[in-house]
PDB file of N, CA and C in Angstrom:
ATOM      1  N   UNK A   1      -6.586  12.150  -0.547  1.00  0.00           N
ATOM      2  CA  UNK A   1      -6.730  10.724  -0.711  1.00  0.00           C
ATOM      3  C   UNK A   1      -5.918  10.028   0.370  1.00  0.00           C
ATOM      4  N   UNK A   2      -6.513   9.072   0.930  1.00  0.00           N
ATOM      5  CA  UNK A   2      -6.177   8.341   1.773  1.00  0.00           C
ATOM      6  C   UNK A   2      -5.931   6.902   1.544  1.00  0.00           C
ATOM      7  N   UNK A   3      -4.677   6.225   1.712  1.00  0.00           N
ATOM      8  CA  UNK A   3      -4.248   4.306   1.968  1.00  0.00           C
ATOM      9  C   UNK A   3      -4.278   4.131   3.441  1.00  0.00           C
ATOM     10  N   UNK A   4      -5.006   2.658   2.873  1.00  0.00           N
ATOM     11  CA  UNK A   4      -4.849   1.396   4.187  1.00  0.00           C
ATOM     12  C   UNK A   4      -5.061   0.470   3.909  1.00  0.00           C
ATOM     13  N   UNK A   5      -4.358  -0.370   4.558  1.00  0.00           N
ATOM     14  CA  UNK A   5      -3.794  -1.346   4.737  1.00  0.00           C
ATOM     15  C   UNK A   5      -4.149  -2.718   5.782  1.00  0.00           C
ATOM     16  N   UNK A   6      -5.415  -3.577   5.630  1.00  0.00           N
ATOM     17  CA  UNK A   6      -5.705  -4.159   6.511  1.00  0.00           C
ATOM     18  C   UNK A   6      -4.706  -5.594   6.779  1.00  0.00           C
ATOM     19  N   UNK A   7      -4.046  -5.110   7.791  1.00  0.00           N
ATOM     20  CA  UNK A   7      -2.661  -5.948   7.597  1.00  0.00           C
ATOM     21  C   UNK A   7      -2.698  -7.233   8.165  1.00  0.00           C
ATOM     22  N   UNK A   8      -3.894  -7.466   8.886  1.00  0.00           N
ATOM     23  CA  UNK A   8      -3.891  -8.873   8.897  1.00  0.00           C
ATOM     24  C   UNK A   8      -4.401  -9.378   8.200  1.00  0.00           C
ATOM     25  N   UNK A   9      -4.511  -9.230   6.971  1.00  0.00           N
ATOM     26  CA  UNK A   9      -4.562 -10.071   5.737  1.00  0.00           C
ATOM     27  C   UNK A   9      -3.680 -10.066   5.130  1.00  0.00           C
ATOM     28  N   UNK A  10      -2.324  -9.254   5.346  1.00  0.00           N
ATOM     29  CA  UNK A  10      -1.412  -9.000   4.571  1.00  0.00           C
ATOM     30  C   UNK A  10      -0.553 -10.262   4.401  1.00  0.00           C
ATOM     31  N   UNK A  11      -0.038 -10.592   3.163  1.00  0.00           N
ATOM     32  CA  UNK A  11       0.984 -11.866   2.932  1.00  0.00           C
ATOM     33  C   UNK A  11       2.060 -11.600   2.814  1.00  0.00           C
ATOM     34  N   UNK A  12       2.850 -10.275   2.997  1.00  0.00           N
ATOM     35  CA  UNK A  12       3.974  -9.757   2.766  1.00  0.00           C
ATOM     36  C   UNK A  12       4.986  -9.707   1.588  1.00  0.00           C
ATOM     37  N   UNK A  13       4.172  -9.999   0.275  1.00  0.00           N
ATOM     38  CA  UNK A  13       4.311  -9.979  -0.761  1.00  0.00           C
ATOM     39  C   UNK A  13       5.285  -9.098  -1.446  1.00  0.00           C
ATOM     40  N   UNK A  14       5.132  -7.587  -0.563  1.00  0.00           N
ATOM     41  CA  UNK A  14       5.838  -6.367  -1.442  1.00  0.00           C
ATOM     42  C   UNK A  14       5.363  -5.865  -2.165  1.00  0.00           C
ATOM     43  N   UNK A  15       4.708  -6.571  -3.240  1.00  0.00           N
ATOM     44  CA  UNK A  15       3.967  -5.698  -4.341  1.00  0.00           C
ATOM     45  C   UNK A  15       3.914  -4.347  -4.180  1.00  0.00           C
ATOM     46  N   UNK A  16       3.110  -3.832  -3.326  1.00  0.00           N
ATOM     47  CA  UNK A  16       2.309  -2.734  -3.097  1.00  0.00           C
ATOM     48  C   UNK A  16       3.852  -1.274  -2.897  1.00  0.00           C
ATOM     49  N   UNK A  17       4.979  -1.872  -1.654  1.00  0.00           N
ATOM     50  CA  UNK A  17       5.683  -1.184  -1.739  1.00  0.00           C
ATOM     51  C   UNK A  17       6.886  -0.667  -3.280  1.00  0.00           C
ATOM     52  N   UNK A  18       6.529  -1.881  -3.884  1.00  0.00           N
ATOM     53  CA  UNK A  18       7.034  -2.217  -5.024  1.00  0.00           C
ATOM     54  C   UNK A  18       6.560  -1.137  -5.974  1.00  0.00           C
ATOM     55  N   UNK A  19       5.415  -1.170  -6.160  1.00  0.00           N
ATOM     56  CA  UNK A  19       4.860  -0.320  -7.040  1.00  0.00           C
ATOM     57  C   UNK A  19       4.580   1.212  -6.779  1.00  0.00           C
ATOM     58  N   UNK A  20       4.242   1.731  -5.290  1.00  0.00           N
ATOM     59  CA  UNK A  20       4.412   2.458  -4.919  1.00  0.00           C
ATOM     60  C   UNK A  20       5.087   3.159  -3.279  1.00  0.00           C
ATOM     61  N   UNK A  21       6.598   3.133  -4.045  1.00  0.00           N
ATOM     62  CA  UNK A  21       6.877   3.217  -2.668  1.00  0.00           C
ATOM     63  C   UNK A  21       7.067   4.374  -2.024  1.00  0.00           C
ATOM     64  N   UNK A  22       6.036   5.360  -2.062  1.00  0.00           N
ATOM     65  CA  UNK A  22       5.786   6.659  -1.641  1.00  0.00           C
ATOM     66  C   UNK A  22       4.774   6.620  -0.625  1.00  0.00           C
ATOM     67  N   UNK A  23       4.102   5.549  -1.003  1.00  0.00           N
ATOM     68  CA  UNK A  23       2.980   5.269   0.277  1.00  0.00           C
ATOM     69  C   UNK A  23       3.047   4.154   0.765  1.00  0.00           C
ATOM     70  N   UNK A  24       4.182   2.939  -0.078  1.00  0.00           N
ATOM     71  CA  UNK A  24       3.972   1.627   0.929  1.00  0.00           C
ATOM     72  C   UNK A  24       5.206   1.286   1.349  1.00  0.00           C
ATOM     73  N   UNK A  25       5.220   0.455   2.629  1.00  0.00           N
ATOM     74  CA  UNK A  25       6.608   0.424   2.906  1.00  0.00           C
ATOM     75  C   UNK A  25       6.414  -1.069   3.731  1.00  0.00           C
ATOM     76  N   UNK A  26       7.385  -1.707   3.601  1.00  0.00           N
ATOM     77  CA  UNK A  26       7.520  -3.526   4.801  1.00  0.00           C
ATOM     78  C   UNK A  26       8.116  -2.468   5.964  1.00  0.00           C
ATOM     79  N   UNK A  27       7.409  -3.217   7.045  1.00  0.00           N
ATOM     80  CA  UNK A  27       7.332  -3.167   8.435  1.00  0.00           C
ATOM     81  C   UNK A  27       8.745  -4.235   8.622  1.00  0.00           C
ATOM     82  N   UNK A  28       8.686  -3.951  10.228  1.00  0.00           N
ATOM     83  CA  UNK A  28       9.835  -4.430  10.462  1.00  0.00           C
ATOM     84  C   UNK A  28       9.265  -6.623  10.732  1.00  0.00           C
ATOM     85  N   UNK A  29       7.737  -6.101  10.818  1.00  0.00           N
ATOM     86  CA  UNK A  29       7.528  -7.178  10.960  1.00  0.00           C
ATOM     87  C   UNK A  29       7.274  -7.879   9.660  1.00  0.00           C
ATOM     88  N   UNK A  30       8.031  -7.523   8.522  1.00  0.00           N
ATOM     89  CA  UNK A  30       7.540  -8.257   7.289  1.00  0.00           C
ATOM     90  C   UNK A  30       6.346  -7.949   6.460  1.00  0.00           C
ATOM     91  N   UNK A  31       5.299  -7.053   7.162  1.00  0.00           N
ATOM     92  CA  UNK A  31       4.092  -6.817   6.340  1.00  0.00           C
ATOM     93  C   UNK A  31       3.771  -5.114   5.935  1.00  0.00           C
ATOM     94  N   UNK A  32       3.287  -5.165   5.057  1.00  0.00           N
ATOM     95  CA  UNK A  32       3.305  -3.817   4.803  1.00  0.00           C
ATOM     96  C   UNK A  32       2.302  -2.658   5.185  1.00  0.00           C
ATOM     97  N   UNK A  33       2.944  -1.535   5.234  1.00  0.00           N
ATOM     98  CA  UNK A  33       2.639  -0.672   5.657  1.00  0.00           C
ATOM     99  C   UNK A  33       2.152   0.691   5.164  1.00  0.00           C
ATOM    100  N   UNK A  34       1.547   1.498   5.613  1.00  0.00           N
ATOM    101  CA  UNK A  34       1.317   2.645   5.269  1.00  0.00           C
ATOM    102  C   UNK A  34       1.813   3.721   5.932  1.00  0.00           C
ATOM    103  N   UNK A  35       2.852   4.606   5.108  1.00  0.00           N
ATOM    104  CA  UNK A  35       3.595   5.490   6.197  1.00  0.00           C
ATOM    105  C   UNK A  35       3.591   6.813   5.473  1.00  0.00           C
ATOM    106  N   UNK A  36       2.524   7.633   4.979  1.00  0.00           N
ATOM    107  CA  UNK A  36       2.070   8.461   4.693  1.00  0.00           C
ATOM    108  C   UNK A  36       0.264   9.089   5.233  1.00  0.00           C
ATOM    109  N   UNK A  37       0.284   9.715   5.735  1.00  0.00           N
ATOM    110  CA  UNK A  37      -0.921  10.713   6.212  1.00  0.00           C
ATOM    111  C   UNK A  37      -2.096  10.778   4.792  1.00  0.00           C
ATOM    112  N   UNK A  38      -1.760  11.399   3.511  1.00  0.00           N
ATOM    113  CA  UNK A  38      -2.228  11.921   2.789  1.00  0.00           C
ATOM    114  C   UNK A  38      -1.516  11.009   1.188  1.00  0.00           C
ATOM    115  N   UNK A  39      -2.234  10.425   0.762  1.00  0.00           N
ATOM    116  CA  UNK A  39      -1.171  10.005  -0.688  1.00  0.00           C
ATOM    117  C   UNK A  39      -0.837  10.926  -1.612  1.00  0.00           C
ATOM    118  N   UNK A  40       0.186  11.298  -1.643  1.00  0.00           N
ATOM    119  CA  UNK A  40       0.800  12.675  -2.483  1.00  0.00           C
ATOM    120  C   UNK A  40       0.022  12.580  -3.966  1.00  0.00           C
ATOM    121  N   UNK A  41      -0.469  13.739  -4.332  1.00  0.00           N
ATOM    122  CA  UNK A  41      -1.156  14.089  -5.552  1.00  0.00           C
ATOM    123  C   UNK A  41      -0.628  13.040  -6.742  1.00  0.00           C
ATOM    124  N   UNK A  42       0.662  13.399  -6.963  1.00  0.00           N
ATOM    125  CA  UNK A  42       1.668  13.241  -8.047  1.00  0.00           C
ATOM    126  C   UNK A  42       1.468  11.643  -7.960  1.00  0.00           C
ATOM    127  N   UNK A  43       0.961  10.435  -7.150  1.00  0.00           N
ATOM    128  CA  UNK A  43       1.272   9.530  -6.947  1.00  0.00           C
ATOM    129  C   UNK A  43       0.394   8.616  -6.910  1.00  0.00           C
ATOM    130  N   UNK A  44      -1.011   9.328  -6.388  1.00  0.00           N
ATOM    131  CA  UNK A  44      -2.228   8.674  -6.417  1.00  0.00           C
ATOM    132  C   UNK A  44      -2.657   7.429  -7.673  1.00  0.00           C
ATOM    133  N   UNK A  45      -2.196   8.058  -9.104  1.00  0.00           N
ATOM    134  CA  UNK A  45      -2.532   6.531  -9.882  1.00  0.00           C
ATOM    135  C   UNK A  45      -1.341   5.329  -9.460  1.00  0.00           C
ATOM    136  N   UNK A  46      -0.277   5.635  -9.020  1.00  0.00           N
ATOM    137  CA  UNK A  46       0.464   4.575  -8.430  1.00  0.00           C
ATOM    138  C   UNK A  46       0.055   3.858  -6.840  1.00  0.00           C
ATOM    139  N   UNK A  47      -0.765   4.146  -6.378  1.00  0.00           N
ATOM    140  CA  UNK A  47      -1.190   3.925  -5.142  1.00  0.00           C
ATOM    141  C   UNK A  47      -2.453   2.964  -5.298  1.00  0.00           C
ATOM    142  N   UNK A  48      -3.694   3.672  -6.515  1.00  0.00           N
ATOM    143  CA  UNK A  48      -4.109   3.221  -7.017  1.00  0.00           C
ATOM    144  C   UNK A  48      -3.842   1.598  -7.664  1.00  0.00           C
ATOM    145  N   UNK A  49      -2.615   1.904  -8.315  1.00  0.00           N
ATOM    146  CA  UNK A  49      -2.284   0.808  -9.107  1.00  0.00           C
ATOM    147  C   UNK A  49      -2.185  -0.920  -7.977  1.00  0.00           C
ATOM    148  N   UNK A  50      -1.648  -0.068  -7.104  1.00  0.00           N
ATOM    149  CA  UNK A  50      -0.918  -0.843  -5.775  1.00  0.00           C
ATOM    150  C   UNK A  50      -2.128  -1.382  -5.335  1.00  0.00           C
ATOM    151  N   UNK A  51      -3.219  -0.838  -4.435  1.00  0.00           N
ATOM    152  CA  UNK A  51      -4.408  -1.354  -4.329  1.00  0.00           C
ATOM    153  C   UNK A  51      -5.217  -2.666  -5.167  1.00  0.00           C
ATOM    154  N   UNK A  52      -4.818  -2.375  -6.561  1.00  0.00           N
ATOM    155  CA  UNK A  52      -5.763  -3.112  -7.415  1.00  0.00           C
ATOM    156  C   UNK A  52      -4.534  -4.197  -7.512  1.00  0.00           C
ATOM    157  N   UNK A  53      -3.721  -4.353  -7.119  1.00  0.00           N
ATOM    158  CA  UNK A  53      -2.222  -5.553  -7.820  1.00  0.00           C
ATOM    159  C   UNK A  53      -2.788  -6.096  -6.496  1.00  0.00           C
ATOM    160  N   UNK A  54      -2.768  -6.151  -5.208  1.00  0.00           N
ATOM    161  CA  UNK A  54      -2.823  -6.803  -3.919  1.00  0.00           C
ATOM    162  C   UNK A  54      -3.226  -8.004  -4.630  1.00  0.00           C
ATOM    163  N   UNK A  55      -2.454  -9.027  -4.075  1.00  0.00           N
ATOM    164  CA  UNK A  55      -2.912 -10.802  -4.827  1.00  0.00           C
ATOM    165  C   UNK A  55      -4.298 -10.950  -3.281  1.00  0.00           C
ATOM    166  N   UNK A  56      -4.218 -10.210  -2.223  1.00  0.00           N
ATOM    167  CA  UNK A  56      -4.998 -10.720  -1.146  1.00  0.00           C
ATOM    168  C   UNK A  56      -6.274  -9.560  -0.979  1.00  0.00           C
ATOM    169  N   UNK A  57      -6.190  -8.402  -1.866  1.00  0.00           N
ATOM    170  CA  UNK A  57      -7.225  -7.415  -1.567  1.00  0.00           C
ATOM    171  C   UNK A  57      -7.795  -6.825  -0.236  1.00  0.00           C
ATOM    172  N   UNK A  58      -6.214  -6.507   0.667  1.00  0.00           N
ATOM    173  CA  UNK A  58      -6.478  -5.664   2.007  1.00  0.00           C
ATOM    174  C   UNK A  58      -5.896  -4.053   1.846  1.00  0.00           C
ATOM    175  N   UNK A  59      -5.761  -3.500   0.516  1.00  0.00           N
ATOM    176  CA  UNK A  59      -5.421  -2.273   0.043  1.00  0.00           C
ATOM    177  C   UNK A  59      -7.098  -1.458  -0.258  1.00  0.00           C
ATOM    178  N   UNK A  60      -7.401  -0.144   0.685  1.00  0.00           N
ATOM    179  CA  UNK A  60      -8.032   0.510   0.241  1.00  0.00           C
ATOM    180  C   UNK A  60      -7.532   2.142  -0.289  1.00  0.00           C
ATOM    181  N   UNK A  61      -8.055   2.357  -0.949  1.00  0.00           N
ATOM    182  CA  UNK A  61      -7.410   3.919  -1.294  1.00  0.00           C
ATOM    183  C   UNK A  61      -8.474   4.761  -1.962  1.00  0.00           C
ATOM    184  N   UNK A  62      -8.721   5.739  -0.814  1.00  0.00           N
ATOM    185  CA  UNK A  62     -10.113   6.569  -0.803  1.00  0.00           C
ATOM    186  C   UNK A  62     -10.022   7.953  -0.849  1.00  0.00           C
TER     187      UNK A  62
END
């Protein structure tokens, strides 16, 4: 399973790192990021979760 992050839609909210911060992380520029290759097994319904919370809906997770 794979995250991304279409970050110019991003509002820098946090949420996403908030909820899962195994796959999301704030950039230095304030917006968030994806800094995992693969979303770890163990973590996927939290990644999940993260995707569906986005108040702006630029989280995919496939």
């Amino acid at each position: 399973m794979k995250a991304m992050i279409d970050r110019d839609g991003c509002i820098g909210c946090e949420l996403c790192a908030t909820i899962c911060p195994d796959v999301f992380r704030m950039a230095d520029d304030g917006l968030a990021e994806v800094w995992v290759d693969e979303v770890p097994q163990d973590v996927e319904e939290e990644a999940i979760e993260a995707r569906d919370s986005c108040p702006v809906s630029v989280i995919d997770v496939e």
